[in-house]
Each structure stands twice: as structure tokens, then as C-alpha cells.
C-alpha atoms as a PDB file:
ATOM      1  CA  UNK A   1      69.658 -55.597 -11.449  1.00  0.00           C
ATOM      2  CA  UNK A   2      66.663 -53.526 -12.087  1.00  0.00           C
ATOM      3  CA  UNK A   3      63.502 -53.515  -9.336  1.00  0.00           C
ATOM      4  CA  UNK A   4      61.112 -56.112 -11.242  1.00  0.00           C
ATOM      5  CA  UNK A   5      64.094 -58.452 -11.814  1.00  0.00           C
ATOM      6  CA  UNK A   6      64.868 -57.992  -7.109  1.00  0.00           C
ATOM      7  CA  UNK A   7      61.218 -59.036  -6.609  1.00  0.00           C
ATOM      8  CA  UNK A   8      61.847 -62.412  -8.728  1.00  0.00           C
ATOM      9  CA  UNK A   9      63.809 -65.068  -7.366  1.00  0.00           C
ATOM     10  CA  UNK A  10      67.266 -65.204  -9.074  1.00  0.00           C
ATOM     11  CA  UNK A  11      67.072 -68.267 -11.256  1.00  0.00           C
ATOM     12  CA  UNK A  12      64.364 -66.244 -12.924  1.00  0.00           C
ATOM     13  CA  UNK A  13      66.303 -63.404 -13.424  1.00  0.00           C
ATOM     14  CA  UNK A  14      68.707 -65.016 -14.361  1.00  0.00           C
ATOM     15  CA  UNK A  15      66.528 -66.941 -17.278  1.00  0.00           C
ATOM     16  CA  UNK A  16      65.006 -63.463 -18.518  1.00  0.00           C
ATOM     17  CA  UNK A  17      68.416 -62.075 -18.585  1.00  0.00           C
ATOM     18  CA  UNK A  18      68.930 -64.788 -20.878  1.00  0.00           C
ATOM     19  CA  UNK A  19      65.812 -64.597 -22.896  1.00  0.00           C
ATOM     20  CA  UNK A  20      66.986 -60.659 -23.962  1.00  0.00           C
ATOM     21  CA  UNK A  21      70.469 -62.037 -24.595  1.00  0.00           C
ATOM     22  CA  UNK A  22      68.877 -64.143 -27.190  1.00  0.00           C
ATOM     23  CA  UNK A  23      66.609 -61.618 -28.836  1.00  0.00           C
ATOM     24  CA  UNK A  24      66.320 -59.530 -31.895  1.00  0.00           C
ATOM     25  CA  UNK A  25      64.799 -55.979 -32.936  1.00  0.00           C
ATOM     26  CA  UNK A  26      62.984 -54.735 -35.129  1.00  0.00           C
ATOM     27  CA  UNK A  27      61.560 -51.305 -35.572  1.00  0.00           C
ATOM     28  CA  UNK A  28      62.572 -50.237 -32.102  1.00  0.00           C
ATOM     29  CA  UNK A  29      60.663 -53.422 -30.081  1.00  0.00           C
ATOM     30  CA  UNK A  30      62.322 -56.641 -29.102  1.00  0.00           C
ATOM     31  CA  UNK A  31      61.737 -60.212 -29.100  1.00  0.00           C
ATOM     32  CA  UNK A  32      62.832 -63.140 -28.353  1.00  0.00           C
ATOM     33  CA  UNK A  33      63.473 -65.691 -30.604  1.00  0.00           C
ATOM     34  CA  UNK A  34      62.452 -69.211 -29.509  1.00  0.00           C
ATOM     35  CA  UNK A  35      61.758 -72.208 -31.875  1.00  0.00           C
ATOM     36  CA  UNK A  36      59.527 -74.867 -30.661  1.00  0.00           C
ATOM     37  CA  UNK A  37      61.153 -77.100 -33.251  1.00  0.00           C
ATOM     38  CA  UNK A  38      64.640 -76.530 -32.160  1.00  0.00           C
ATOM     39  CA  UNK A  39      63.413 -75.992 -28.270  1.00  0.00           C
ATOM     40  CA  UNK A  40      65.794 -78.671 -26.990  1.00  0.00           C
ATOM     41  CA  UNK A  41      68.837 -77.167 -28.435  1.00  0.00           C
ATOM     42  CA  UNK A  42      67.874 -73.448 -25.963  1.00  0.00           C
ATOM     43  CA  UNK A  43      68.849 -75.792 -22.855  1.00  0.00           C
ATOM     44  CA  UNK A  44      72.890 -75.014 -23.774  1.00  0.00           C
ATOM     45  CA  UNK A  45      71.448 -71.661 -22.798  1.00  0.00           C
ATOM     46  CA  UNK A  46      69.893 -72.456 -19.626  1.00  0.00           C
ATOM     47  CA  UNK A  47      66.425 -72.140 -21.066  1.00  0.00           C
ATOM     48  CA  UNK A  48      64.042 -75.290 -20.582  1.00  0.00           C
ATOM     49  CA  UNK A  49      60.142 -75.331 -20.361  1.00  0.00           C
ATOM     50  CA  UNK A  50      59.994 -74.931 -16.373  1.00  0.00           C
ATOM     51  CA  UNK A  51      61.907 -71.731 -16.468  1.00  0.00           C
ATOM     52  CA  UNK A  52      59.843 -70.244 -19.554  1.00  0.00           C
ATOM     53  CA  UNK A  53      56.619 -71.298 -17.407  1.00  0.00           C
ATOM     54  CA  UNK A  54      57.666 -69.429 -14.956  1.00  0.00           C
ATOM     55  CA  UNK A  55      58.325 -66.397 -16.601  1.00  0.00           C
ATOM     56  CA  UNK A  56      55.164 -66.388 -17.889  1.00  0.00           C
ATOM     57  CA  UNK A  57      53.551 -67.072 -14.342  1.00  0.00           C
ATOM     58  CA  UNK A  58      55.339 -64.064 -13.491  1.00  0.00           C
ATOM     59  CA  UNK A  59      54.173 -61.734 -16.832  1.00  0.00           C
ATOM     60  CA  UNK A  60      57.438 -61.172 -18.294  1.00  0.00           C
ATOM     61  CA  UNK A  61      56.634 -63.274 -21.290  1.00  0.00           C
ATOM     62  CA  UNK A  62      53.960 -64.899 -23.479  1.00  0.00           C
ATOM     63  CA  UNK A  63      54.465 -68.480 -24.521  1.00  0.00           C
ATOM     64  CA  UNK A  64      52.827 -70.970 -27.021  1.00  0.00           C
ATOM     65  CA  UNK A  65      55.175 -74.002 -26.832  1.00  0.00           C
ATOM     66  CA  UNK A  66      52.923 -76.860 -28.407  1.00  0.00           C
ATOM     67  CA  UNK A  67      53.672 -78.646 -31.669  1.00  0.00           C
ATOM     68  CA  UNK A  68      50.535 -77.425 -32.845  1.00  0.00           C
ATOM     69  CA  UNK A  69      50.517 -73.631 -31.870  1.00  0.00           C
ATOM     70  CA  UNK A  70      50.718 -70.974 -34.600  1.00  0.00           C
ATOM     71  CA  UNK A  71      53.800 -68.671 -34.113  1.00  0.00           C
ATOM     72  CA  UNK A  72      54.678 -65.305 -32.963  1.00  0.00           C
ATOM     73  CA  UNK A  73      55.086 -62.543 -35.639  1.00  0.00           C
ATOM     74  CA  UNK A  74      56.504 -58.580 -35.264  1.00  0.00           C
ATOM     75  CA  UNK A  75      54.884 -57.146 -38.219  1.00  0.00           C
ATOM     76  CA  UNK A  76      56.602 -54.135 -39.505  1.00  0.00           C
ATOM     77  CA  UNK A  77      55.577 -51.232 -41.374  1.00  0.00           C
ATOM     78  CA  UNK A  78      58.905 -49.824 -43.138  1.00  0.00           C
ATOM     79  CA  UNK A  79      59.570 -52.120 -46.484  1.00  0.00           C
ATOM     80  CA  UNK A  80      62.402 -53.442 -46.722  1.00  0.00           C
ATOM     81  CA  UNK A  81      62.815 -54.000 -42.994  1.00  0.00           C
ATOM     82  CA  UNK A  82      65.769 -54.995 -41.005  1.00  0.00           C
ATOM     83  CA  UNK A  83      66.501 -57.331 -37.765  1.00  0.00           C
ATOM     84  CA  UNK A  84      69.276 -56.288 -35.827  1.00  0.00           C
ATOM     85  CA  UNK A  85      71.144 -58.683 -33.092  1.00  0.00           C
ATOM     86  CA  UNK A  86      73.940 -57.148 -31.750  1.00  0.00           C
ATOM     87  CA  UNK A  87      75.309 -55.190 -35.127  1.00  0.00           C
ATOM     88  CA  UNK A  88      74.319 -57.944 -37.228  1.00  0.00           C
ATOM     89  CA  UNK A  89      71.573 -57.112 -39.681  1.00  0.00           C
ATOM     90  CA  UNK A  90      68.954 -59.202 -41.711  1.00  0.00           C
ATOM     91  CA  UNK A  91      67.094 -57.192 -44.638  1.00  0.00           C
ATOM     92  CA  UNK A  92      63.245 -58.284 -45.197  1.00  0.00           C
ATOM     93  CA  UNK A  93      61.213 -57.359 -48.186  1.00  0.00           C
ATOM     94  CA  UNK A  94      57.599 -58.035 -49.192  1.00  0.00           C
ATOM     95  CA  UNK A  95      56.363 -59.648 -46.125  1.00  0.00           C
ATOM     96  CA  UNK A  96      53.998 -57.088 -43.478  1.00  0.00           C
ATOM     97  CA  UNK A  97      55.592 -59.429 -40.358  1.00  0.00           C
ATOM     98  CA  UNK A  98      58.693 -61.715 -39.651  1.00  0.00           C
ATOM     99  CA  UNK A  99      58.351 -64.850 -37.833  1.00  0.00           C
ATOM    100  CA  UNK A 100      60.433 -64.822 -34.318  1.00  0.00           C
ATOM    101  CA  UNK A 101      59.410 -68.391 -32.938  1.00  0.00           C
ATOM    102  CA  UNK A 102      57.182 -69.327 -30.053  1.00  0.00           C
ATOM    103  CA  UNK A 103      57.735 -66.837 -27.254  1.00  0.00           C
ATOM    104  CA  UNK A 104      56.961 -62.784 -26.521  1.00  0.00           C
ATOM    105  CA  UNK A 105      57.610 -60.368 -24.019  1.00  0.00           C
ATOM    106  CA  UNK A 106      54.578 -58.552 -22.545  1.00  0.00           C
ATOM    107  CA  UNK A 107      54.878 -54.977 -23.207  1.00  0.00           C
ATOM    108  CA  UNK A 108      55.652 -53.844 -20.383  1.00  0.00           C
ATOM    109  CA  UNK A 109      58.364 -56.385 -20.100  1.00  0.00           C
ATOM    110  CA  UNK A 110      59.805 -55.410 -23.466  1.00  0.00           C
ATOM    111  CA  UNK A 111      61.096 -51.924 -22.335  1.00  0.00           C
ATOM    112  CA  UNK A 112      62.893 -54.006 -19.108  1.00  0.00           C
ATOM    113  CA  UNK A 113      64.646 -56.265 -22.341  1.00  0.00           C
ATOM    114  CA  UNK A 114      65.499 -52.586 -23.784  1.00  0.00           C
ATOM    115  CA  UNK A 115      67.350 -51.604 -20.253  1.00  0.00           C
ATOM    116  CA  UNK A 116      69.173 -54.436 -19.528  1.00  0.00           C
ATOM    117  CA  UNK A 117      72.674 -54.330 -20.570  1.00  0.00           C
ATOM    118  CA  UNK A 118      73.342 -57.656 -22.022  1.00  0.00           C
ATOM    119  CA  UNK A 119      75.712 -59.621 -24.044  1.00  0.00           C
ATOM    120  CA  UNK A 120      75.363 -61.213 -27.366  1.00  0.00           C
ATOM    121  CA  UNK A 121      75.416 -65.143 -27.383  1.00  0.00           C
ATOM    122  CA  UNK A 122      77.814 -66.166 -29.931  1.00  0.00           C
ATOM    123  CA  UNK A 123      76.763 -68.133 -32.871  1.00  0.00           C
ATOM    124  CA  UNK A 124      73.029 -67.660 -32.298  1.00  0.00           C
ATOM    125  CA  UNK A 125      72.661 -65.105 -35.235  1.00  0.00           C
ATOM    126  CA  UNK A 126      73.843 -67.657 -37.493  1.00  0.00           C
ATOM    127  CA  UNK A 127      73.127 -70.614 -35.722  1.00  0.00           C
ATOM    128  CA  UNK A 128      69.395 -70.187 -35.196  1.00  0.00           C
ATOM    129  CA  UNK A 129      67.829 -67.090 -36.759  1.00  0.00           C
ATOM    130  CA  UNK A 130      69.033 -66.738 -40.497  1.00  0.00           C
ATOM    131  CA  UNK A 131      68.053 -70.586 -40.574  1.00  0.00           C
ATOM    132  CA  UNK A 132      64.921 -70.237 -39.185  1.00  0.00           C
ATOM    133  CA  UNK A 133      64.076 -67.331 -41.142  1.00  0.00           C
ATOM    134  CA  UNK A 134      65.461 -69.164 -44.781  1.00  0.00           C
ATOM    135  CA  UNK A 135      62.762 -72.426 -43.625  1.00  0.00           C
ATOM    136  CA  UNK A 136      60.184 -70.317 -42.532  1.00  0.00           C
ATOM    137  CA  UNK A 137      60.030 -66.797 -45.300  1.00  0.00           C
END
């Protein structure tokens, strides 16, 4: 595992690991994509509140996890756009930024994401993205 990821303990690593596994690009940066709504459902994944908190403690990640809080948005400057996961692609038109949920990488964390060589979690494309991107565009 990279150097930033040896200095962590590995139940964090192990969580960011699985915070890039379950994130999207667009234009060349990544993000995760994290639903407050659906935030229950990411514990199948080994992600849960505690974890995220730490992550954040640590500066990998940004977090607004509150019923209340606004959510995260890459804005894009190519119209149409796409978001990639793994191969799979979703075209956007019209809209300057795309919704991605309730969680961000710091930049500097974003190019670690970029490094890692991860795996794609299957069904989460379908499962949790296109959805939230249909309720939410």
C-alpha cells in the first residue's frame, strides 16, 4: 500500500480503499459517491459513520452527513459530460455540475484514489448512482 495509507492504521486503509472502490470520474478527478439518504445501505460495504469520521480526522476526505446538509457537486465544463465507473458510462447534458452525494476527497487525497489499483463493486453503478442521479437531475 502506498506511504500515506502505512502511516494510517489498517482499518482506515482499509475504509479509503473502499471509498475509491465506490467512486466515479469525471473530467479526470474522482469522487466518491455517498448518499446520506441511502447511508445505511454503504455498511454492506464496510462503510459506517465512525470510519468516514475518521477519515476525515485524518484529511483524506470531506464529509457533510446531516439530513439537512446541502450536497457535494463536480461541476464540469465539457457539455455533454460523462461519468465513468469502471467502463460504465453516464452522459450529462445541460447541467454545469452533477450531484455525487455527501462525501469528497481532499485534493491531495484525490490523486492517492487515482493510484490505487482497485476493484469495481458490483451492482453499485446500477444499484446506487443511475438512481440517484434519475431522483436528483
Amino acid at each position: 500500500m502506498l506511504y500515506i495509507l502505512e502511516r494510517v492504521d489498517k482499518d482506515d486503509a482499509e475504509t479509503f480503499t473502499t471509498l475509491c472502490r465506490l467512486s466515479v470520474q469525471l473530467e479526470g478527478d474522482y469522487s466518491p459517491v455517498i448518499i446520506w439518504k441511502r447511508f445505511s445501505a454503504y455498511k454492506q460495504f464496510g462503510i459506517n459513520f465512525d470510519k468516514l469520521v475518521n477519515l476525515g480526522a485524518l484529511g483524506l476526505i470531506e464529509m457533510s452527513l446531516d439530513p439537512l446538509s446541502s450536497e457535494y457537486a463536480l461541476k464540469y465544463e465539457k457539455d455533454p459530460t460523462k461519468v465513468i465507473y469502471y467502463g460504465k458510462e453516464h452522459e450529462f447534458s445541460g447541467k454545469k455540475a452533477i450531484y455525487i452525494g455527501n462525501v469528497i476527497y481532499t485534493k491531495s487525497r484525490e490523486a492517492l484514489c487515482q493510484s490505487l489499483d482497485v476493484e469495481e463493486i458490483e451492482g453499485f453503478w446500477e444499484k446506487y448512482c443511475l438512481p440517484f442521479w434519475e431522483e436528483n437531475m
